[in-house]
N, C-alpha and C. Protein backbone atom coordinates (compact mmCIF):
# COMPACT_ATOMS: atom_id res chain seq x y z
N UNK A 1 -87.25 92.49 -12.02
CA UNK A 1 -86.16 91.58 -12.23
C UNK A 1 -86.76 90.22 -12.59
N UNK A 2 -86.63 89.36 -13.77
CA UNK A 2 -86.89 88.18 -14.43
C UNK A 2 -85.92 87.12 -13.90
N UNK A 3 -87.07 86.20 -12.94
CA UNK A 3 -86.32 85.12 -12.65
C UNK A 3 -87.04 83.98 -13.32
N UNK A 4 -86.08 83.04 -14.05
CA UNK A 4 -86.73 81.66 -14.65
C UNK A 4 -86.24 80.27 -14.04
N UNK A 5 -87.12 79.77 -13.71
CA UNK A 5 -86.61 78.16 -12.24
C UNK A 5 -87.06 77.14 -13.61
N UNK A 6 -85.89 76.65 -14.05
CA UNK A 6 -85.89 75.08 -14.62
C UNK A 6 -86.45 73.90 -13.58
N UNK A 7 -87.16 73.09 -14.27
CA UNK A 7 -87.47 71.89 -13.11
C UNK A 7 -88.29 70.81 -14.08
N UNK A 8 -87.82 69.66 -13.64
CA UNK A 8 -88.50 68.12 -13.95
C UNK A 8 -89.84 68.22 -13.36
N UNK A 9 -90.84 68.34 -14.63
CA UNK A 9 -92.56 68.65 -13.91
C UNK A 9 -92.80 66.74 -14.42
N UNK A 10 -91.69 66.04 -15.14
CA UNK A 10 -91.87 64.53 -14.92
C UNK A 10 -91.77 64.11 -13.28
N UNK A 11 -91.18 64.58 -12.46
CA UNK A 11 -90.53 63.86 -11.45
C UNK A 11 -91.51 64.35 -10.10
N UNK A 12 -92.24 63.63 -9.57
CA UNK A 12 -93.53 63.78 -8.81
C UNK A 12 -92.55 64.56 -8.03
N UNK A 13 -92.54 64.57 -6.73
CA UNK A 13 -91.30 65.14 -6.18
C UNK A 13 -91.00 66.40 -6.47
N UNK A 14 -90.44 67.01 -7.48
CA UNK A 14 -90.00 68.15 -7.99
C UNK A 14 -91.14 68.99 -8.22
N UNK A 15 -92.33 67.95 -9.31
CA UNK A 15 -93.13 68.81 -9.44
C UNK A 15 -94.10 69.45 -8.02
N UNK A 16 -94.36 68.56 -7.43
CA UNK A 16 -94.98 68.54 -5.92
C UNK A 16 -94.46 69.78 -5.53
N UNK A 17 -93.33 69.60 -5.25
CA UNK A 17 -92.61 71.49 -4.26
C UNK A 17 -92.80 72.36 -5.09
N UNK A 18 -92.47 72.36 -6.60
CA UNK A 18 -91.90 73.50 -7.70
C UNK A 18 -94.21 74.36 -7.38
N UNK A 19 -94.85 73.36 -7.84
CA UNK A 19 -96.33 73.59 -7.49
C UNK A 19 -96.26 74.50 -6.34
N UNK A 20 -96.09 73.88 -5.17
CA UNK A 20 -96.42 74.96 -4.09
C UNK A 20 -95.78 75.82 -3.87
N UNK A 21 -94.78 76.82 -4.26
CA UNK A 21 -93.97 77.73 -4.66
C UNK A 21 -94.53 78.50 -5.83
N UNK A 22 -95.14 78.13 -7.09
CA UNK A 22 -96.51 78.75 -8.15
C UNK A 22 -97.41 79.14 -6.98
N UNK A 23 -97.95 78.74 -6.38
CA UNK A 23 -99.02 78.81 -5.49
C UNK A 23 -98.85 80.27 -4.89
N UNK A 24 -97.56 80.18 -4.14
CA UNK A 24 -97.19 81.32 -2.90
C UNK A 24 -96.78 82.47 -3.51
N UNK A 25 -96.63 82.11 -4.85
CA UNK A 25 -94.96 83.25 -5.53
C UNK A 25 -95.29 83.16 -7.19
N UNK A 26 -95.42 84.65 -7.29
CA UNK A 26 -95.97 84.83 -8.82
C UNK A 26 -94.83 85.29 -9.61
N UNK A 27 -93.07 85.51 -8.49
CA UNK A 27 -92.17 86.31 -9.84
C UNK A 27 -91.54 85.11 -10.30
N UNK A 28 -91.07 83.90 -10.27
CA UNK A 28 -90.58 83.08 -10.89
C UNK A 28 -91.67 82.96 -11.87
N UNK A 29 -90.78 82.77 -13.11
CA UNK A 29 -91.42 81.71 -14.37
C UNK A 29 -90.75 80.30 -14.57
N UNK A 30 -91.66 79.45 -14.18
CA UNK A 30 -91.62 78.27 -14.01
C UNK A 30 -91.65 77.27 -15.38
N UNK A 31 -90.35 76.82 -16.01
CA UNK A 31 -90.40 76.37 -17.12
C UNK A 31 -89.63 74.62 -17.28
N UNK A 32 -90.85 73.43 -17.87
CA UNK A 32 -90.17 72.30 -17.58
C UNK A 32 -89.36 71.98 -18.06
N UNK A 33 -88.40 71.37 -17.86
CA UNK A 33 -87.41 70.98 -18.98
C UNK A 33 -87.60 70.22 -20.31
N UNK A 34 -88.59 69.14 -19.52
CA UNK A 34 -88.88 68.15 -20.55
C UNK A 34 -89.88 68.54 -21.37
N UNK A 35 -90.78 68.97 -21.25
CA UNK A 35 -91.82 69.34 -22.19
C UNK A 35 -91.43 70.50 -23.21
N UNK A 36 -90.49 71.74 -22.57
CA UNK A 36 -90.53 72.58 -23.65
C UNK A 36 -88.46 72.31 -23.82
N UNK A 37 -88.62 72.06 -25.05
CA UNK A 37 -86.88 71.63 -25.45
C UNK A 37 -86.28 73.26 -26.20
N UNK A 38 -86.68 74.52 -25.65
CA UNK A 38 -86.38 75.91 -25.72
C UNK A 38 -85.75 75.68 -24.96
N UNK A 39 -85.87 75.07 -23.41
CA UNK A 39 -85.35 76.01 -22.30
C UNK A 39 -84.12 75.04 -22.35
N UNK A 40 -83.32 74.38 -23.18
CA UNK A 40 -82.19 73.27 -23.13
C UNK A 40 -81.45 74.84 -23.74
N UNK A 41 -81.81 75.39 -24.97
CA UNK A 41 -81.34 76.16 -25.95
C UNK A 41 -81.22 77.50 -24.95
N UNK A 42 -82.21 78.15 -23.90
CA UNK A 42 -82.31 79.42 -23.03
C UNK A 42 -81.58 79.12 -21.78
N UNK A 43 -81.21 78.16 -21.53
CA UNK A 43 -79.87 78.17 -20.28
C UNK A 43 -78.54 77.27 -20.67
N UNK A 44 -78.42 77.23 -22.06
CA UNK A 44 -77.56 76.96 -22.66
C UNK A 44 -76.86 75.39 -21.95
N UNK A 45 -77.14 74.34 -21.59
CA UNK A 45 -76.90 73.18 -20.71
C UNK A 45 -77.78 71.96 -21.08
N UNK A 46 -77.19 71.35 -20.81
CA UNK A 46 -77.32 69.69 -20.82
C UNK A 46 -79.06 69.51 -20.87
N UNK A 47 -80.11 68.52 -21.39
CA UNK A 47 -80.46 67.45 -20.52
C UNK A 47 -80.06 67.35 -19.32
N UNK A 48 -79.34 66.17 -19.13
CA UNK A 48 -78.57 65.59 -17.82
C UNK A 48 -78.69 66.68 -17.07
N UNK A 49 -77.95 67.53 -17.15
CA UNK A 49 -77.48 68.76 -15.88
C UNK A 49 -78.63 69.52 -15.84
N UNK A 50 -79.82 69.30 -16.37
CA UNK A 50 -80.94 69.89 -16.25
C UNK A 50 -81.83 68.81 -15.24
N UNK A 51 -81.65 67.44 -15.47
CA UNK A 51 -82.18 66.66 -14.86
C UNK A 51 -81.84 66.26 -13.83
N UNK A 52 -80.55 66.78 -13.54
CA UNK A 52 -79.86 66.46 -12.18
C UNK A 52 -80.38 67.31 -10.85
N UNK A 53 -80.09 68.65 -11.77
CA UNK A 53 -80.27 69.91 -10.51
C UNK A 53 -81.13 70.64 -10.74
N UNK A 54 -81.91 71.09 -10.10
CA UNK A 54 -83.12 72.26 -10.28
C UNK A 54 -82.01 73.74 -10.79
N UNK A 55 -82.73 74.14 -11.53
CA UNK A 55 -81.74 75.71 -11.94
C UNK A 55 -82.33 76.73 -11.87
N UNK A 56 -82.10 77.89 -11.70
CA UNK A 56 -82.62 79.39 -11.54
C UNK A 56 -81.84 80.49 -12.52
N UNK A 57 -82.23 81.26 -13.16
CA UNK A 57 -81.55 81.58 -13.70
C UNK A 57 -82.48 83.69 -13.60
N UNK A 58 -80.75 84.11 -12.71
CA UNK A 58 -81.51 85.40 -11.98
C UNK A 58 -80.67 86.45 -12.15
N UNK A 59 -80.67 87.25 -13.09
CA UNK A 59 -79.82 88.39 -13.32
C UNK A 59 -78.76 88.12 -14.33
N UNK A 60 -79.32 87.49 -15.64
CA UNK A 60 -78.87 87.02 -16.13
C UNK A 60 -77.33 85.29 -15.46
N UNK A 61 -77.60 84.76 -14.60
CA UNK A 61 -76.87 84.50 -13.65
C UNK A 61 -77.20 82.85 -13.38
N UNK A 62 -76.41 81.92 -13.96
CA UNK A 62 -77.42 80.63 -13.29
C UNK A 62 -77.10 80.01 -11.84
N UNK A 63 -77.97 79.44 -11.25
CA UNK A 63 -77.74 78.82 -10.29
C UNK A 63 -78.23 77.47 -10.05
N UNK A 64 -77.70 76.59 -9.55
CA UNK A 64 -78.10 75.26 -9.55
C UNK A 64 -78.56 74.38 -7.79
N UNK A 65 -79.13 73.58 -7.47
CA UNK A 65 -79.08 72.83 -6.58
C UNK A 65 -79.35 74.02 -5.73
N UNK A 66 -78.31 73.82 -4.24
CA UNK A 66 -79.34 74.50 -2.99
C UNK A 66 -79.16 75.89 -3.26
N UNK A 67 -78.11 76.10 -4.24
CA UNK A 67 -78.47 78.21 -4.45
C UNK A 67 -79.57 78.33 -4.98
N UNK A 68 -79.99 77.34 -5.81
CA UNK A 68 -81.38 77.68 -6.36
C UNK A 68 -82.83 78.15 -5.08
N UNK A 69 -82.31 77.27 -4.39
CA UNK A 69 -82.89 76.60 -3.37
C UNK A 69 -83.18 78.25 -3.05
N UNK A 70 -82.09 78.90 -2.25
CA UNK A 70 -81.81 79.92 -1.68
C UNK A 70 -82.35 81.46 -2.48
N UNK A 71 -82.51 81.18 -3.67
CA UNK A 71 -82.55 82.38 -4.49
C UNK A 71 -84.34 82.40 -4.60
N UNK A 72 -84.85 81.16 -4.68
CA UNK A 72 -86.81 80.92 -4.55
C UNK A 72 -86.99 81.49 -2.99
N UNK A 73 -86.20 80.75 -2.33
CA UNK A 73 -87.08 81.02 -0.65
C UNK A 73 -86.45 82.34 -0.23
N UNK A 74 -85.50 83.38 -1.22
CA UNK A 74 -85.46 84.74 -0.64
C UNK A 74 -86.46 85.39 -1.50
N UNK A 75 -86.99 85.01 -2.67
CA UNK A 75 -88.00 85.77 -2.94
C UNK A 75 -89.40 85.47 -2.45
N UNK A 76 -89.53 84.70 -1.36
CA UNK A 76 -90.85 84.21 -1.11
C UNK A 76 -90.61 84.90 0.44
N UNK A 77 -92.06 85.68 1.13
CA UNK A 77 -91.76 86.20 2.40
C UNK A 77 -91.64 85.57 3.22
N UNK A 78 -92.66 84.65 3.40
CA UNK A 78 -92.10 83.44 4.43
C UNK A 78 -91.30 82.86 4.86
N UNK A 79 -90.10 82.90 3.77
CA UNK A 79 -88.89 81.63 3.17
C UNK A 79 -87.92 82.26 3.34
N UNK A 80 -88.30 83.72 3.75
CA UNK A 80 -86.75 84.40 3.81
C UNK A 80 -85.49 84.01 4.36
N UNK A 81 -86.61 83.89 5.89
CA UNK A 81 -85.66 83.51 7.08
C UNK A 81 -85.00 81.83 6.88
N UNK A 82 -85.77 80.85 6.17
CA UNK A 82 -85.12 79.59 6.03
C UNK A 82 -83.71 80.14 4.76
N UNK A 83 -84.26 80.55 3.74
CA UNK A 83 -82.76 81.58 3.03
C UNK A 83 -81.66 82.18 4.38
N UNK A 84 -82.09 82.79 4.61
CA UNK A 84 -80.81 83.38 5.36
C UNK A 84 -79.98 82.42 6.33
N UNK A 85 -80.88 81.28 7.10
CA UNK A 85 -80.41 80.34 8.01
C UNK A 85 -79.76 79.41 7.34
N UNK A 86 -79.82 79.02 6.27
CA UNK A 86 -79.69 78.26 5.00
C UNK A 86 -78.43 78.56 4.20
N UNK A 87 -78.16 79.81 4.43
CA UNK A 87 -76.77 80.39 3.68
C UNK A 87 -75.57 80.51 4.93
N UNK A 88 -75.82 80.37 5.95
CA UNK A 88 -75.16 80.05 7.23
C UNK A 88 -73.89 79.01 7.29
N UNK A 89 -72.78 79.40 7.01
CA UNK A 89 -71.69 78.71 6.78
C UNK A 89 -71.61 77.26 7.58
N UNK A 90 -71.72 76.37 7.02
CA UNK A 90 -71.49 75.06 8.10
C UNK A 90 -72.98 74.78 7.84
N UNK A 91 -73.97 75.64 8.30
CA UNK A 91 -75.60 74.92 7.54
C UNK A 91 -76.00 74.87 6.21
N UNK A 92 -74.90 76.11 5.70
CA UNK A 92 -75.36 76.13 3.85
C UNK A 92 -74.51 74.56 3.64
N UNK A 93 -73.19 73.98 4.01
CA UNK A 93 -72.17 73.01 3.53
C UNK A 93 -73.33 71.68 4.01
N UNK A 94 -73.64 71.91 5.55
CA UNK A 94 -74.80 70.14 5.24
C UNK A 94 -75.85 70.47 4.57
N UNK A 95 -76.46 71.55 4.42
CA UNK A 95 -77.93 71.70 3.17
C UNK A 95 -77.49 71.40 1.83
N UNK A 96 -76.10 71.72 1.20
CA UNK A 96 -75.34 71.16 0.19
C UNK A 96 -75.52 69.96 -0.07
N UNK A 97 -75.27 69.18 1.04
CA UNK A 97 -74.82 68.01 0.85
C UNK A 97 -76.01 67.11 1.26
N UNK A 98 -76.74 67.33 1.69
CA UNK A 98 -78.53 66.82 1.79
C UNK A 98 -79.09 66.70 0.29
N UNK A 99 -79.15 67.93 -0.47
CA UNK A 99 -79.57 68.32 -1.35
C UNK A 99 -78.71 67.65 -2.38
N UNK A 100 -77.94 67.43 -2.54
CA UNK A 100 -76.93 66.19 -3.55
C UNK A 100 -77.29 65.17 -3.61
N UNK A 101 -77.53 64.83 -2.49
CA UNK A 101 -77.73 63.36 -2.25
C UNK A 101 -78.77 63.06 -2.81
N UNK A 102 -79.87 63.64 -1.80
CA UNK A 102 -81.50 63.58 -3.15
C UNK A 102 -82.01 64.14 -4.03
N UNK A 103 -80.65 65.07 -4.68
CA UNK A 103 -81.03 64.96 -6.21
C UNK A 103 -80.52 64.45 -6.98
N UNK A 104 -79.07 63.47 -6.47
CA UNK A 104 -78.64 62.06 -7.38
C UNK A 104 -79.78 61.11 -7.28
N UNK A 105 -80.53 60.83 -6.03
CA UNK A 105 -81.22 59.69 -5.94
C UNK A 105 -82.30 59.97 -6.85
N UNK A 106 -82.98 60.91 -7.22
CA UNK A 106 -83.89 61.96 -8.06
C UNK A 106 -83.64 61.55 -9.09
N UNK A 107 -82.28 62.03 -9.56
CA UNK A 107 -82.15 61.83 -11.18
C UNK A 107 -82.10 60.47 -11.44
N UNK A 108 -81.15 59.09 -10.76
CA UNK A 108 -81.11 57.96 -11.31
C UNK A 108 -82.59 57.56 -11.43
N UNK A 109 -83.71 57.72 -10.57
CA UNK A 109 -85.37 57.95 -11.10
C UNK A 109 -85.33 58.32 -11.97
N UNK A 110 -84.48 59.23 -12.44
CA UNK A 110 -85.68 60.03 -13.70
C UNK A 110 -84.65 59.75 -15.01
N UNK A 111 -83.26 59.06 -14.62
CA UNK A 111 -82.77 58.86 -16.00
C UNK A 111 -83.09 58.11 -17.15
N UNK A 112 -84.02 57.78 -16.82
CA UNK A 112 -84.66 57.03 -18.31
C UNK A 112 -85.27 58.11 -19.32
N UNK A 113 -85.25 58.89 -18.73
CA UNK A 113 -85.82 60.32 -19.58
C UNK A 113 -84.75 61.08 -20.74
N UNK A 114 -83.68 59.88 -20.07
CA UNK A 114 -82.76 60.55 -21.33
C UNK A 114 -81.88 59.81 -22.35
N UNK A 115 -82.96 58.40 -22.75
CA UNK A 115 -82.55 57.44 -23.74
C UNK A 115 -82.70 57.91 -24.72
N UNK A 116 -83.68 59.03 -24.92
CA UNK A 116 -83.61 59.36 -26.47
C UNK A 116 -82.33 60.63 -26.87
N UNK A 117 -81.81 60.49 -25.89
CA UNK A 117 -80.67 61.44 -26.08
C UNK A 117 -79.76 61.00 -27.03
C-alpha cells in the first residue's frame, strides 16, 4: 500500500519531525512541497493548504493535520499506541486543536513562501 506525506522541508520544525520518521519508517514517501511543484499537480491542492497542513495521501485518500498525524504513527511500531490514544474521542478533539494552533503559527512563519504566488 503507497503512502505519500506532503511537508514544508523549508520549515525547520516540520522538517526536524518529518526527518525522524525517514529515519524509523521506510513506507512513507516523503515529498516537499516546495522544492518539487509535481506534488501541487499529485494532490491536486493549494500552495497555501499545502503550507498550512502536513498531508498524507493513503489509499488513494487525503488526509490533513492530526489524521495525518494518526495515519504516520499507525504505520510506525512504536507510534501505534500514541495513534490509537490519539484517536480517543475528547483526546483526538484537544490533539485537533493543539495541532491547529501550531500549524497556523507554522504557516504565518512560512507565508512568505508564497509571494510568488
Amino acid at each position: 500500500m503507497k503512502i505519500n506525506g506532503y511537508f514544508n522541508q523549508s520549515c525547520k520544525i516540520c522538517r526536524t519531525e518529518i526527518n525522524h520518521y525517514k529515519k524509523i519508517n521506510k513506507t512513507i514517501t516523503w515529498i516537499d512541497i516546495i522544492s518539487d511543484e509535481k506534488a501541487l499537480i499529485d494532490i491536486k491542492l493549494s500552495k497555501k493548504d499545502l503550507i498550512r497542513r502536513m498531508h498524507i495521501i493513503k489509499n488513494n485518500r487525503v488526509f490533513n493535520g492530526l489524521d495525518a498525524f494518526l495515519i504516520i504513527w499507525s504505520e510506525i511500531p512504536r507510534y501505534k499506541i500514541l495513534a490509537k490514544f490519539a484517536s480517543i474521542p475528547g483526546i483526538y478533539h484537544i490533539g485537533w486543536l493543539i495541532y491547529e494552533i501550531i500549524a497556523l503559527i507554522l504557516f504565518y512563519k512560512n507565508k512568505h513562501l508564497l509571494q510568488n504566488e
